[in-house]
Protein backbone atom coordinates (compact mmCIF):
# COMPACT_ATOMS: atom_id res chain seq x y z
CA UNK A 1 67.75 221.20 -46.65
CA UNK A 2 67.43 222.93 -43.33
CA UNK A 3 64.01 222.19 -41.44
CA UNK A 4 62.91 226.10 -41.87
CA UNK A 5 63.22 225.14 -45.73
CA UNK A 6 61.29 221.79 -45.65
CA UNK A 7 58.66 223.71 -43.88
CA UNK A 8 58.41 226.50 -46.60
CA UNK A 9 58.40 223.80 -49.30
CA UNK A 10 55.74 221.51 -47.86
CA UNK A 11 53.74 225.22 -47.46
CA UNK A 12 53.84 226.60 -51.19
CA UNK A 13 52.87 222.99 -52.13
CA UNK A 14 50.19 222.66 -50.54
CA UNK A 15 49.35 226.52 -51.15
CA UNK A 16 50.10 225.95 -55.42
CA UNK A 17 48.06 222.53 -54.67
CA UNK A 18 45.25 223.36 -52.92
CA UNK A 19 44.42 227.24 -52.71
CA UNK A 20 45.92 228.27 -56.37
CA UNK A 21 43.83 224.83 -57.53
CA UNK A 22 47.40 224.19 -59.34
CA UNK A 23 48.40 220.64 -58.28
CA UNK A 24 50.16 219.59 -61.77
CA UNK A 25 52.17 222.28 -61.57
CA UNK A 26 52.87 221.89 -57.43
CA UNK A 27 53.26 218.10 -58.10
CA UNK A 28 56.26 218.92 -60.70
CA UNK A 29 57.90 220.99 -58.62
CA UNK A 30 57.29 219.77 -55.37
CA UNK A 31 57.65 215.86 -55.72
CA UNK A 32 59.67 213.22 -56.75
CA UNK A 33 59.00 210.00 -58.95
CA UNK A 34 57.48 208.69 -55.26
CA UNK A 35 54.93 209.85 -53.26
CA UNK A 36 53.77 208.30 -49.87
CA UNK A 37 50.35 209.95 -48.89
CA UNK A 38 49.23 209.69 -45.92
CA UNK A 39 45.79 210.08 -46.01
CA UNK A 40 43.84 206.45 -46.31
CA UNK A 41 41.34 207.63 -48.59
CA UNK A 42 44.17 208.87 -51.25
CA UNK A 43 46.77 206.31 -53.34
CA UNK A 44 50.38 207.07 -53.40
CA UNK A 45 52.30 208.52 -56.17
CA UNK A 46 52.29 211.82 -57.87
CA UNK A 47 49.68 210.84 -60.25
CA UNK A 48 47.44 209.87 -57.36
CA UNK A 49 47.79 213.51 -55.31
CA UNK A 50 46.77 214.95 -58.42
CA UNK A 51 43.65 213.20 -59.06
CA UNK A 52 42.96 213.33 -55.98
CA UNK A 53 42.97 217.29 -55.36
CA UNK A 54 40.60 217.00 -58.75
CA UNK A 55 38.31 214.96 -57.17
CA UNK A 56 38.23 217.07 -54.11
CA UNK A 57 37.80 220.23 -56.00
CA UNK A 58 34.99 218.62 -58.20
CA UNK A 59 33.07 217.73 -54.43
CA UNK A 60 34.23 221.18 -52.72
CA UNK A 61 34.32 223.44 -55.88
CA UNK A 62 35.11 226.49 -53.06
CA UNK A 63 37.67 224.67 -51.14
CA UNK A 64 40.61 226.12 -49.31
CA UNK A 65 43.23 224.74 -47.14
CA UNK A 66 44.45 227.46 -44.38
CA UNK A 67 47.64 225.57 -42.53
CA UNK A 68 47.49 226.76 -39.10
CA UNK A 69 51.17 225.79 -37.95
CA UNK A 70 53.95 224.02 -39.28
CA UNK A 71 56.78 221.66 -37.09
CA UNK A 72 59.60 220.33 -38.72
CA UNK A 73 62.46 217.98 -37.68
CA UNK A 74 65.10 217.40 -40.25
CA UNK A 75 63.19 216.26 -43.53
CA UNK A 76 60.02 215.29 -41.50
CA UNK A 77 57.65 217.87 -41.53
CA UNK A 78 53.97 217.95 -40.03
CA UNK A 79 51.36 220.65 -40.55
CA UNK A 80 48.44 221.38 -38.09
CA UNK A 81 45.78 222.96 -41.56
CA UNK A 82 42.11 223.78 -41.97
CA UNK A 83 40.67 222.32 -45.00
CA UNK A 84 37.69 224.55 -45.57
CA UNK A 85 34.85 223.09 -47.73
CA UNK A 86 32.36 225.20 -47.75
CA UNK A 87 29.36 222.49 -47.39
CA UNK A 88 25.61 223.24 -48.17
CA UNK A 89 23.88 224.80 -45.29
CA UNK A 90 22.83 221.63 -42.82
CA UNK A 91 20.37 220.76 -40.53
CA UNK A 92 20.04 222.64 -37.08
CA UNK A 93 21.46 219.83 -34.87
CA UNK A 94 25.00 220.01 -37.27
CA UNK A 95 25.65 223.19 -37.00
């Protein structure tokens, strides 16, 4: 795949994943039998993303991830996103 396709891929993904709240259906199409994530507080494998975008969605019931910019060299592909919450009004000093 050319880079401008990797980058389209990773973005409906993520879109089907996290904004359509769709992630068995963005894991299917989307990944293979692996899946390395990245983030420390996640475990690899398909199974793993998709629990995982449960879990967030039961904390953040009104989350949505807005990806800013995408870069992509070959198959390596690296998004600058927004991951919108939507947390319970806090204390002056946090805002």
């Amino acid at each position: 795949m050319a880079a401008d396709d990797n980058k389209a891929l990773v973005i409906a993904f993520h879109e089907q994943a996290f904004n359509d709240y769709q992630p068995e259906q963005a894991a299917e199409a989307h990944l293979g039998e692996s899946y390395i994530q990245h983030n420390p507080e996640a475990q690899d494998s398909p199974q793993a993303f998709v629990g995982y975008v449960h879990w967030l969605r039961g904390q953040f019931p009104d989350l949505r991830l807005d990806i800013k910019r995408t870069v992509a060299e070959g198959d390596l592909v690296v998004t600058h996103s927004n991951l919108h919450l939507n947390l319970p009004d806090l204390p002056d000093p946090f805002r």
